[in-house]
N, C-alpha and C. Protein backbone atom coordinates (compact mmCIF):
# COMPACT_ATOMS: atom_id res chain seq x y z
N UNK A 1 38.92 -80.14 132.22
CA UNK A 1 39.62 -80.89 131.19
C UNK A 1 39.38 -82.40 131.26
N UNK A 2 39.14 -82.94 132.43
CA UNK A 2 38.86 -84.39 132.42
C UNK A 2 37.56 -84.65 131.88
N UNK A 3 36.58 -84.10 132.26
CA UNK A 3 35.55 -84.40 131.43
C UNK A 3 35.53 -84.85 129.69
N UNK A 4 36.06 -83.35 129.44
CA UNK A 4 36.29 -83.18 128.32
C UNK A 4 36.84 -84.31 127.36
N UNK A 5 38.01 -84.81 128.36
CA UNK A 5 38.95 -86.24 127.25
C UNK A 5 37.58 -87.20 127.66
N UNK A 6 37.06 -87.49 128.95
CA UNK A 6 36.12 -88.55 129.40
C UNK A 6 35.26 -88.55 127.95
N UNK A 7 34.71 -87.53 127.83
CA UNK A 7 33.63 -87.33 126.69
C UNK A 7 34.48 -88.05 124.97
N UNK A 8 34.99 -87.32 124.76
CA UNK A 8 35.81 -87.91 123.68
C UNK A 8 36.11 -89.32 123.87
N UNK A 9 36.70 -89.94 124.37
CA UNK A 9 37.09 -91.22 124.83
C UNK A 9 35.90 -92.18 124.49
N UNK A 10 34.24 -91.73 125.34
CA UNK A 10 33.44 -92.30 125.72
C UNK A 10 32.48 -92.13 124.24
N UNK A 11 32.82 -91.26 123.47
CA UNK A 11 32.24 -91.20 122.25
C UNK A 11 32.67 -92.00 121.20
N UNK A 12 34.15 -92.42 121.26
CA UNK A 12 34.76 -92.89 120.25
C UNK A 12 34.19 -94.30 119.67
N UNK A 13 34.48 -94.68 118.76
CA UNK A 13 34.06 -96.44 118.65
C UNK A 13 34.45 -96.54 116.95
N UNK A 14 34.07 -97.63 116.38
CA UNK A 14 34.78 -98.11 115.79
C UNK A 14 34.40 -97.67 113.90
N UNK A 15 35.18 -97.32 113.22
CA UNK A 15 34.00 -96.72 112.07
C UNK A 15 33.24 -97.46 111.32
N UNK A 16 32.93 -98.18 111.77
CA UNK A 16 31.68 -99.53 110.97
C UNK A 16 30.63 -98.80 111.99
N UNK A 17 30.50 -98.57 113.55
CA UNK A 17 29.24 -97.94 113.92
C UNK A 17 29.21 -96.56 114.64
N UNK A 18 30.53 -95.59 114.12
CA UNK A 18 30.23 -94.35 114.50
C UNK A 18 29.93 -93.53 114.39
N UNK A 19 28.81 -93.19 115.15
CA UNK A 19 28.19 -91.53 115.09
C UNK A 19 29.09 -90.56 115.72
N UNK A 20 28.75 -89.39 114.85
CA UNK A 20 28.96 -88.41 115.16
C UNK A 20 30.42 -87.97 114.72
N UNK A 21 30.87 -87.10 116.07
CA UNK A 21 32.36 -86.83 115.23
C UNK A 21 33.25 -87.39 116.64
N UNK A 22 34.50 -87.91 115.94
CA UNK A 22 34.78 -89.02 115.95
C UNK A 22 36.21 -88.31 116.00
N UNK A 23 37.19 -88.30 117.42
CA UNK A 23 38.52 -87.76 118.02
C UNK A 23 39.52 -88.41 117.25
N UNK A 24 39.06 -90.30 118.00
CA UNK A 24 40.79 -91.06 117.44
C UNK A 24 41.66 -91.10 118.45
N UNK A 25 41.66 -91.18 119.94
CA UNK A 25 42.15 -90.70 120.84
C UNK A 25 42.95 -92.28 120.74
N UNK A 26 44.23 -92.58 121.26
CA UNK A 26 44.59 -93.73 121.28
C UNK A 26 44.16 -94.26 123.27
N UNK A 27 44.52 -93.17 124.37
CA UNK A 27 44.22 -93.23 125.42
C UNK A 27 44.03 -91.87 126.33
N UNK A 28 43.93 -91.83 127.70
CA UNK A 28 43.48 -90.81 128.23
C UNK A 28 44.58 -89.86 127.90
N UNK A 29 46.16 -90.21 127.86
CA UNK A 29 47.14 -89.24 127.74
C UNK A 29 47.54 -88.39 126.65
N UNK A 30 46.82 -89.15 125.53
CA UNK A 30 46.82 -89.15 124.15
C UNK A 30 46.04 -87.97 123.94
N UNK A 31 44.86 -88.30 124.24
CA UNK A 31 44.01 -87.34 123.80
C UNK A 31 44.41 -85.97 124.69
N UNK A 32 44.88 -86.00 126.38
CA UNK A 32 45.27 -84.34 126.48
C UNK A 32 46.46 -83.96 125.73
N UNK A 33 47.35 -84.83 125.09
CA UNK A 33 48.30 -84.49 124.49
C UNK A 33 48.07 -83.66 123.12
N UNK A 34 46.91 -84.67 122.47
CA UNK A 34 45.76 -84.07 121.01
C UNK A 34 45.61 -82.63 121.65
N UNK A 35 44.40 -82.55 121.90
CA UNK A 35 44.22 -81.89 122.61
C UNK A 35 44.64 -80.35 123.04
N UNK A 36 45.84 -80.40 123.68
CA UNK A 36 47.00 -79.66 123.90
C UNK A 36 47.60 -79.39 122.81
N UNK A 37 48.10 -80.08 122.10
CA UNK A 37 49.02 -79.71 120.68
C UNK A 37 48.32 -78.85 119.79
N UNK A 38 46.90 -79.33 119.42
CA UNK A 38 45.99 -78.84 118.55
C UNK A 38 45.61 -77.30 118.89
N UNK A 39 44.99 -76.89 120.17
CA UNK A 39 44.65 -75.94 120.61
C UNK A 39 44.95 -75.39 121.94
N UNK A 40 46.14 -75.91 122.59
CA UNK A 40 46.87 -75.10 124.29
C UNK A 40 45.79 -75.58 124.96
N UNK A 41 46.11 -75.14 126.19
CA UNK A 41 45.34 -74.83 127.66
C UNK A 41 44.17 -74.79 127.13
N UNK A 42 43.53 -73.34 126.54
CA UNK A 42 42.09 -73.65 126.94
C UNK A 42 41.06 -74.30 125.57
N UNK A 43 41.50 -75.19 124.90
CA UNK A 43 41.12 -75.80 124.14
C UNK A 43 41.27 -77.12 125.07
N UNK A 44 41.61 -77.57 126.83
CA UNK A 44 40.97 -78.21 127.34
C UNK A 44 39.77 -77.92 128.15
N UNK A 45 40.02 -76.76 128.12
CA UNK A 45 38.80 -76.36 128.55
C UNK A 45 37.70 -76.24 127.96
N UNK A 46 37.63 -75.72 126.74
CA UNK A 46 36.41 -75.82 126.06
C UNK A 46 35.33 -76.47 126.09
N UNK A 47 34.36 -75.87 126.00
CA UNK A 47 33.02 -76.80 126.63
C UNK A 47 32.69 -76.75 128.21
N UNK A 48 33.24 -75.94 128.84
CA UNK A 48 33.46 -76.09 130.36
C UNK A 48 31.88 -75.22 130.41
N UNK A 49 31.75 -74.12 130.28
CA UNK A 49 30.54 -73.21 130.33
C UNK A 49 29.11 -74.32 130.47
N UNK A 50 29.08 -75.33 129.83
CA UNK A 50 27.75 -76.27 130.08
C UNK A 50 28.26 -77.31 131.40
N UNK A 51 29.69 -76.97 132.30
CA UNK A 51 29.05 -78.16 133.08
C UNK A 51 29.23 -77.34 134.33
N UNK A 52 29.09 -76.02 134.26
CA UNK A 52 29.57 -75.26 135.32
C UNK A 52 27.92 -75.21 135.86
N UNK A 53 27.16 -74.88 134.94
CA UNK A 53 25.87 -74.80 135.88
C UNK A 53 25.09 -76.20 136.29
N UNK A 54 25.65 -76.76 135.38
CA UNK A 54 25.20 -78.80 135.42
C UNK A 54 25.92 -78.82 136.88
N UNK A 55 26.72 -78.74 137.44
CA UNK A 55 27.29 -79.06 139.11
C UNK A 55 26.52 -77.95 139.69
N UNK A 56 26.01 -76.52 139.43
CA UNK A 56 25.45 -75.87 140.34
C UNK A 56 24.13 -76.29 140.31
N UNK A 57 22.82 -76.47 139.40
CA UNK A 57 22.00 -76.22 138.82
C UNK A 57 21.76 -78.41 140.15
N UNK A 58 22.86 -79.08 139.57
CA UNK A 58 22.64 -80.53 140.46
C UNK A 58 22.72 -80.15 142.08
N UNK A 59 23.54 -79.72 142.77
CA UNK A 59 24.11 -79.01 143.63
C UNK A 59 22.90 -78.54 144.88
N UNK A 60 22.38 -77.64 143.66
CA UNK A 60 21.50 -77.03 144.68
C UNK A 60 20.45 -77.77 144.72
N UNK A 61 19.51 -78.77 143.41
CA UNK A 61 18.39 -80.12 143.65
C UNK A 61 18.50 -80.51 144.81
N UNK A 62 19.75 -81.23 145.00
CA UNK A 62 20.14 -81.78 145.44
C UNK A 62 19.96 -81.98 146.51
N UNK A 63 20.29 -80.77 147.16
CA UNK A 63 20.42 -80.51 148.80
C UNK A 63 19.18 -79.88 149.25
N UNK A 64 18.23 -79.28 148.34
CA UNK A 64 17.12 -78.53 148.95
C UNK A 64 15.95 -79.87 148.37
N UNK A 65 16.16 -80.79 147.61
CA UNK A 65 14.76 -81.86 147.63
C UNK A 65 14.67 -82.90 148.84
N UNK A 66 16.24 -82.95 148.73
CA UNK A 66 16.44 -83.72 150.14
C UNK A 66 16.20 -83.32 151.56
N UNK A 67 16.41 -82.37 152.05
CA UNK A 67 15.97 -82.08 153.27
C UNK A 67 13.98 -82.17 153.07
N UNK A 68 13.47 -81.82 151.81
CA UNK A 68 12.34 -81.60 151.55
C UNK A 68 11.24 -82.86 151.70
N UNK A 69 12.02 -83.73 150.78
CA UNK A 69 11.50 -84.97 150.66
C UNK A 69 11.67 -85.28 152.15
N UNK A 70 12.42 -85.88 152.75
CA UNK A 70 13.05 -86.19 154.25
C UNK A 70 11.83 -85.55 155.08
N UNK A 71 11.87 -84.68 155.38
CA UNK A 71 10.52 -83.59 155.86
C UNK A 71 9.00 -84.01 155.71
N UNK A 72 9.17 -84.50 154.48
CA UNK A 72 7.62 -84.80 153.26
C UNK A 72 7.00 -85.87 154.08
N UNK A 73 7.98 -86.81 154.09
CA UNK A 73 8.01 -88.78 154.36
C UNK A 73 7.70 -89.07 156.26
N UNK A 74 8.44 -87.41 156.78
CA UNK A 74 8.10 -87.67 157.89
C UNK A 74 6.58 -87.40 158.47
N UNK A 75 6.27 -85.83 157.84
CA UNK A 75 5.32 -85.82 157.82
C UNK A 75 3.99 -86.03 157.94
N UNK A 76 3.93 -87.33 156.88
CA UNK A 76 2.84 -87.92 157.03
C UNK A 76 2.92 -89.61 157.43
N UNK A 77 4.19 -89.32 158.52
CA UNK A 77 4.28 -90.70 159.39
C UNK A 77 4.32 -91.90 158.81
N UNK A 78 4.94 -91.92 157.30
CA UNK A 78 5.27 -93.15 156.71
C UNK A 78 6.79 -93.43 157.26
N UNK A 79 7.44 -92.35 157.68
CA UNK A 79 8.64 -93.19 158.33
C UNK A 79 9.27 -91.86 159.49
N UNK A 80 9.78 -92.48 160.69
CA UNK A 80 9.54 -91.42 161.91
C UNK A 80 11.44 -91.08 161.64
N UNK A 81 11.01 -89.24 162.27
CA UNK A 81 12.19 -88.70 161.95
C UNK A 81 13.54 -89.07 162.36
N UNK A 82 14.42 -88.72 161.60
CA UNK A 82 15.69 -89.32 161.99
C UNK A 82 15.93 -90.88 161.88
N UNK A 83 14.69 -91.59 161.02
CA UNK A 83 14.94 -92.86 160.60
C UNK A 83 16.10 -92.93 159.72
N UNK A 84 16.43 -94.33 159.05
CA UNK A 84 17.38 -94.29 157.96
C UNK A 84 16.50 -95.22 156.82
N UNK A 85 15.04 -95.06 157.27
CA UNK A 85 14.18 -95.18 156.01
C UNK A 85 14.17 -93.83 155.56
N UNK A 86 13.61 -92.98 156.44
CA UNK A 86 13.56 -91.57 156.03
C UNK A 86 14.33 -90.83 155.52
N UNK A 87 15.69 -91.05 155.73
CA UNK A 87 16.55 -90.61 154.76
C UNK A 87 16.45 -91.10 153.59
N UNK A 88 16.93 -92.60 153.69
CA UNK A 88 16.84 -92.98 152.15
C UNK A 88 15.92 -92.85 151.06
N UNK A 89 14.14 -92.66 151.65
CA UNK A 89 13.59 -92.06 151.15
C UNK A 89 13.79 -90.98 150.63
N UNK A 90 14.11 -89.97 151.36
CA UNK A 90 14.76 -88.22 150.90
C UNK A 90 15.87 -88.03 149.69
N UNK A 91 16.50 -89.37 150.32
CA UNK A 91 17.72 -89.21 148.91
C UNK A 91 17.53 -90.03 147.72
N UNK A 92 16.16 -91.11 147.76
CA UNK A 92 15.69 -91.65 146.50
C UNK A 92 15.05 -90.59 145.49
N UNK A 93 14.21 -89.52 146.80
CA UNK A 93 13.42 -88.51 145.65
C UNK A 93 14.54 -87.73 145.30
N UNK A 94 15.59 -87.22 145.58
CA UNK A 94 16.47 -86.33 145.60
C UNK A 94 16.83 -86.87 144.45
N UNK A 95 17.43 -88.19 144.57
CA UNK A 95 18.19 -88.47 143.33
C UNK A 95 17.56 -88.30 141.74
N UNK A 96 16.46 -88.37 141.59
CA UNK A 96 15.20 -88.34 140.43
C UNK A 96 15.47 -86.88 140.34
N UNK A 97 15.17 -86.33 140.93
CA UNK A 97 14.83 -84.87 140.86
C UNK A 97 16.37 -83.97 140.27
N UNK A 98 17.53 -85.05 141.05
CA UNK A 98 18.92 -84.54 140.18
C UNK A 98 18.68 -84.70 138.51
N UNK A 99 18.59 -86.49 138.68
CA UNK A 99 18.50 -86.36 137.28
C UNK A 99 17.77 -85.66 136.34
N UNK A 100 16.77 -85.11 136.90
CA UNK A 100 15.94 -84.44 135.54
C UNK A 100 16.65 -82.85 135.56
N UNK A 101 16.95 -82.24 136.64
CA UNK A 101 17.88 -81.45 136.57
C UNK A 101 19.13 -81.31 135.91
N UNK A 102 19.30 -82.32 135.81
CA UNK A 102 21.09 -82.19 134.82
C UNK A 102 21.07 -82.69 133.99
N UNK A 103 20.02 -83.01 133.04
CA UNK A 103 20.45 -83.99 132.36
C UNK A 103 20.38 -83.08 130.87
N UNK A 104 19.02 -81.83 130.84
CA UNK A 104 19.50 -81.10 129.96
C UNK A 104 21.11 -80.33 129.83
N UNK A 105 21.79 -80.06 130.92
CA UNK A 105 23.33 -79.77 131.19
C UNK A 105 23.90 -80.96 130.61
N UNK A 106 24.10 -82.35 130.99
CA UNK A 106 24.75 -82.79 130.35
C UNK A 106 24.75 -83.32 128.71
N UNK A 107 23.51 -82.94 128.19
CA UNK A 107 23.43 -83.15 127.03
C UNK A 107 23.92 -82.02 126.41
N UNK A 108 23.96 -80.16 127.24
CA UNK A 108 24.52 -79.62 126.31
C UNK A 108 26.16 -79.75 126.27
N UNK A 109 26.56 -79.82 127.52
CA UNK A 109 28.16 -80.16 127.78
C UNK A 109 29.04 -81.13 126.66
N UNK A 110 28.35 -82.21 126.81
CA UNK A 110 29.07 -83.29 126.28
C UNK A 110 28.44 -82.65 124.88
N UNK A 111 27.49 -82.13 124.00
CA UNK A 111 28.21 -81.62 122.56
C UNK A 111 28.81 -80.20 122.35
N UNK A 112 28.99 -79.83 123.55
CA UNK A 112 30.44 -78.66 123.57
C UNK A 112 31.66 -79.54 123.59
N UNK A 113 31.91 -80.30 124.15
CA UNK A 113 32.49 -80.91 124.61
C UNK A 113 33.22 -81.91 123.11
N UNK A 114 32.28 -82.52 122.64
CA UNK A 114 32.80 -83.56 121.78
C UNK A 114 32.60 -82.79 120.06
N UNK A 115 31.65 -81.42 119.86
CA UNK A 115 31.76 -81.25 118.51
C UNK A 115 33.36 -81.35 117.80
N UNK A 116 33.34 -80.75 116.88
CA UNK A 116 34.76 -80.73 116.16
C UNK A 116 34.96 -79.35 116.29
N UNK A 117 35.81 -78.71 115.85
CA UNK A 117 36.57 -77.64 116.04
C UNK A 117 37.37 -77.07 114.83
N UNK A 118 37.14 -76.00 114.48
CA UNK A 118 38.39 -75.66 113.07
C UNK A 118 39.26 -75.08 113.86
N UNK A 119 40.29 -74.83 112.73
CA UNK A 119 42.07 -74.58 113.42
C UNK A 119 41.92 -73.82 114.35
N UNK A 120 41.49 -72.60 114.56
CA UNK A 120 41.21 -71.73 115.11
C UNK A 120 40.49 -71.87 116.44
N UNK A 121 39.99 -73.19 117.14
CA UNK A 121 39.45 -73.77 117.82
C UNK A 121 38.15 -73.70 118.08
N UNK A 122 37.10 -72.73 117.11
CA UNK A 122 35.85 -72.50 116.90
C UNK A 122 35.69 -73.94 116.59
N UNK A 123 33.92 -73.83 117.37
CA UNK A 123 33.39 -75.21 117.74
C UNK A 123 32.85 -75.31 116.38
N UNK A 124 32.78 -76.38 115.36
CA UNK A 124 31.74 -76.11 113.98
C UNK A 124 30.51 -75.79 114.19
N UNK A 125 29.70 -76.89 115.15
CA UNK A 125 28.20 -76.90 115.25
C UNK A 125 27.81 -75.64 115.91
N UNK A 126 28.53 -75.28 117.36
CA UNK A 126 27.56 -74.58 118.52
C UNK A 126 28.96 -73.86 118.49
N UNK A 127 28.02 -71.87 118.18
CA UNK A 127 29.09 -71.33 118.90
C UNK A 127 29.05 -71.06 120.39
N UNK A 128 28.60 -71.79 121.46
CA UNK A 128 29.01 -71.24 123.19
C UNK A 128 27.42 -71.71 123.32
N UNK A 129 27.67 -72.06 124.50
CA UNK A 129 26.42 -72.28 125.25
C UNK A 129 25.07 -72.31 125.48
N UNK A 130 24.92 -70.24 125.29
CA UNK A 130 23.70 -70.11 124.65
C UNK A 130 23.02 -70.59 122.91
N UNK A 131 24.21 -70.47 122.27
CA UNK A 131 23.38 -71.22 120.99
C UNK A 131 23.25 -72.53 120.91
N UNK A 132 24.16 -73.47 121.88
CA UNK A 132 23.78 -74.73 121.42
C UNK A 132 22.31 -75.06 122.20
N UNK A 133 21.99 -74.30 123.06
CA UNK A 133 20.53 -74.36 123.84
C UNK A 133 19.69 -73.93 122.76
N UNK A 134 19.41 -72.68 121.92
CA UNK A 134 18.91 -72.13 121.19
C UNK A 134 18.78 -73.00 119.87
N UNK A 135 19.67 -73.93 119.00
CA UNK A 135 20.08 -74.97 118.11
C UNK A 135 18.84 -76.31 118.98
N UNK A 136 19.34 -77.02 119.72
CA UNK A 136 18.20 -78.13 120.70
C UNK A 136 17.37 -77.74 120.94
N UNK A 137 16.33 -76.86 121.35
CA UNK A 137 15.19 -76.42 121.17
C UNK A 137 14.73 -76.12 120.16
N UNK A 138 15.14 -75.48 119.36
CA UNK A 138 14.65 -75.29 117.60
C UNK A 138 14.81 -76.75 116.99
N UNK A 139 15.24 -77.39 116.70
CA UNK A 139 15.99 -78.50 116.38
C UNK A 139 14.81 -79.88 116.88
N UNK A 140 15.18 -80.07 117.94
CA UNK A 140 14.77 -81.14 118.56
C UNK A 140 13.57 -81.18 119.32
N UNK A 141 13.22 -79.56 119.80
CA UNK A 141 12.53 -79.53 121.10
C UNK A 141 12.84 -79.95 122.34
N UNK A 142 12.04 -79.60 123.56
CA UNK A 142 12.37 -80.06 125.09
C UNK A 142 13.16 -81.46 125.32
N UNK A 143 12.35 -82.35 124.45
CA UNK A 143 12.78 -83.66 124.46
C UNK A 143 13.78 -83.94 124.45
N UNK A 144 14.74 -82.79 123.46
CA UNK A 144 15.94 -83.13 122.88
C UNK A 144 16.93 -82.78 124.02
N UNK A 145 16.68 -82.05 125.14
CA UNK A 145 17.85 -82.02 126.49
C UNK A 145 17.29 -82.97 127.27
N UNK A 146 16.56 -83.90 127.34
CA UNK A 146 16.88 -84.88 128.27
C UNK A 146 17.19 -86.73 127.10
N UNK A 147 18.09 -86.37 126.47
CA UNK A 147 18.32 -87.84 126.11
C UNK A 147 19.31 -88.21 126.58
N UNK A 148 19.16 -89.14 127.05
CA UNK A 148 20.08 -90.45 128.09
C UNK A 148 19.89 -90.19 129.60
N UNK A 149 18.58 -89.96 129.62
CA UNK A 149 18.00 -89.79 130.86
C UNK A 149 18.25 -91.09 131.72
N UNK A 150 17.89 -91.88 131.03
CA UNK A 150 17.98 -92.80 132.03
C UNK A 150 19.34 -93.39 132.32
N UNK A 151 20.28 -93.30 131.58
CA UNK A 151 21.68 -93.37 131.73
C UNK A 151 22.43 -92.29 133.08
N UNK A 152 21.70 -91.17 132.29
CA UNK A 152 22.45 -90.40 133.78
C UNK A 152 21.37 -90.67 135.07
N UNK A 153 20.41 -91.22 135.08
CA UNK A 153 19.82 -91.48 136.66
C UNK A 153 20.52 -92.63 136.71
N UNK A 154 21.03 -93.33 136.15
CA UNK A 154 21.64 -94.33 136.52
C UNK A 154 23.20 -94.49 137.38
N UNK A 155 23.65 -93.50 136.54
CA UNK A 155 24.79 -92.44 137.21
C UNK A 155 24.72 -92.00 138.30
N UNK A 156 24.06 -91.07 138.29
CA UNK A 156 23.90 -90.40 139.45
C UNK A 156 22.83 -91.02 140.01
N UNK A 157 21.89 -91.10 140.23
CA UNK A 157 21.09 -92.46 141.03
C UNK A 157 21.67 -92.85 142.21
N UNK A 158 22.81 -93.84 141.65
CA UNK A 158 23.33 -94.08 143.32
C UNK A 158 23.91 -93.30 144.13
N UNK A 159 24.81 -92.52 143.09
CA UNK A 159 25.64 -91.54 143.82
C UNK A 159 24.98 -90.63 144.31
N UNK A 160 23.71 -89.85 144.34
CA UNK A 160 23.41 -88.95 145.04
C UNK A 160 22.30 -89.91 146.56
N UNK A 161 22.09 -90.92 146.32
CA UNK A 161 21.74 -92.31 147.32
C UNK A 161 22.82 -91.71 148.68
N UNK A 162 23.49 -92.79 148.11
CA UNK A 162 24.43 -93.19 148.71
C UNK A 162 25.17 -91.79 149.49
N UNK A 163 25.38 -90.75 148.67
CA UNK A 163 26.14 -89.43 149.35
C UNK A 163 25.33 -89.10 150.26
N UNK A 164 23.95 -88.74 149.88
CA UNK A 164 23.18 -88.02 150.76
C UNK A 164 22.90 -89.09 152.60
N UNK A 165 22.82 -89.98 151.78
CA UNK A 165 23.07 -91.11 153.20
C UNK A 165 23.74 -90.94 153.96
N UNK A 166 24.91 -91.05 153.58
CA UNK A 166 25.92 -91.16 154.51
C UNK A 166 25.97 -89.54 155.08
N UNK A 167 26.09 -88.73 153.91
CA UNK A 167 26.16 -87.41 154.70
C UNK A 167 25.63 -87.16 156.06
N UNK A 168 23.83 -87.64 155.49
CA UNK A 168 23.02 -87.54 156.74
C UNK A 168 23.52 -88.16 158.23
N UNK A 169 23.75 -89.53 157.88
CA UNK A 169 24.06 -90.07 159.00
C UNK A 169 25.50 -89.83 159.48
N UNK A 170 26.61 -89.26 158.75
CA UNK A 170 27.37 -88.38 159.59
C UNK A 170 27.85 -87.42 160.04
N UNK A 171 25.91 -86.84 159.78
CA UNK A 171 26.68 -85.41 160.18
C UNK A 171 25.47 -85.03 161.64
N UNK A 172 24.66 -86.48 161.80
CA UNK A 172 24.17 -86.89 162.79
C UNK A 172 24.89 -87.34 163.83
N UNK A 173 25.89 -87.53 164.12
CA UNK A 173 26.93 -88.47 164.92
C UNK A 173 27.61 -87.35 166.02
């Protein structure tokens, strides 16, 4: 459900330059209140199905490029094992390799997430998961699941940095 208002919230703007479809949320409480009133419980959920494999699908990159990369760098003696070049190396490639991994997930999420909905809480555009994949590929092509690529490496970028870092080094200790 947090996502969900995050997305709405983060879509909204002003109607002189808004795309798309457009909530009206006044704040975060507002909108689970919308939200809630409009369609119960799982009309916060809705849209959940695209970020369930976006955390597994990141999850597992994640942890298997990194030990990989880490491995890679030592390898060929550009940086000696158990360095904290060598990590950070491991978790620079790691982090790239998230982003291109999730980023088709979060492009389908966030328009589960933010389409509109009739009374009935049917999504207008995408009915579920598999069609809004099936819709972006017909539609747009490959291209069309990675837009705001560089926004989400930017995102996640540090954060998978920085996690995998520290992880490493404390779970070295």
């Amino acid at each position: 459900p947090p996502l969900k208002v995050k997305t709405h919230l983060q879509a909204q703007s002003a109607s002189a330059v808004a795309v798309g479809h457009q909530h009206n949320h006044k704040n975060v409480m507002g909108a689970f209140r919308s939200i809630y009133r409009q369609h119960g419980v799982a009309g916060l959920w809705r849209g959940v199905t695209g970020a369930i494999p976006r955390v597994t699908v990141g999850s597992a990159v994640q942890l298997a490029t990194f030990a990989s990369a880490k491995d890679w760098v030592c390898e060929r003696q550009w940086f000696s094992q158990g360095s904290w070049a060598a990590v950070l190396a491991g978790a620079m490639v790691s982090s790239v390799a998230v982003a291109v991994a999730m980023t088709p997930f979060d492009v389908i999420s966030t328009r589960l997430y933010n389409q509109p909905v009739d009374a009935d809480g049917t999504g207008k555009f995408y009915r579920g998961f598999l069609d809004c994949i099936l819709q972006i590929s017909s539609k747009e092509g490959l291209l069309g699941f990675y837009k705001g690529v560089g926004a989400v490496y930017f995102r996640l970028g540090p954060h998978t940095v920085l996690s995998l870092f520290f992880w490493d080094k404390l779970r070295n200790m």
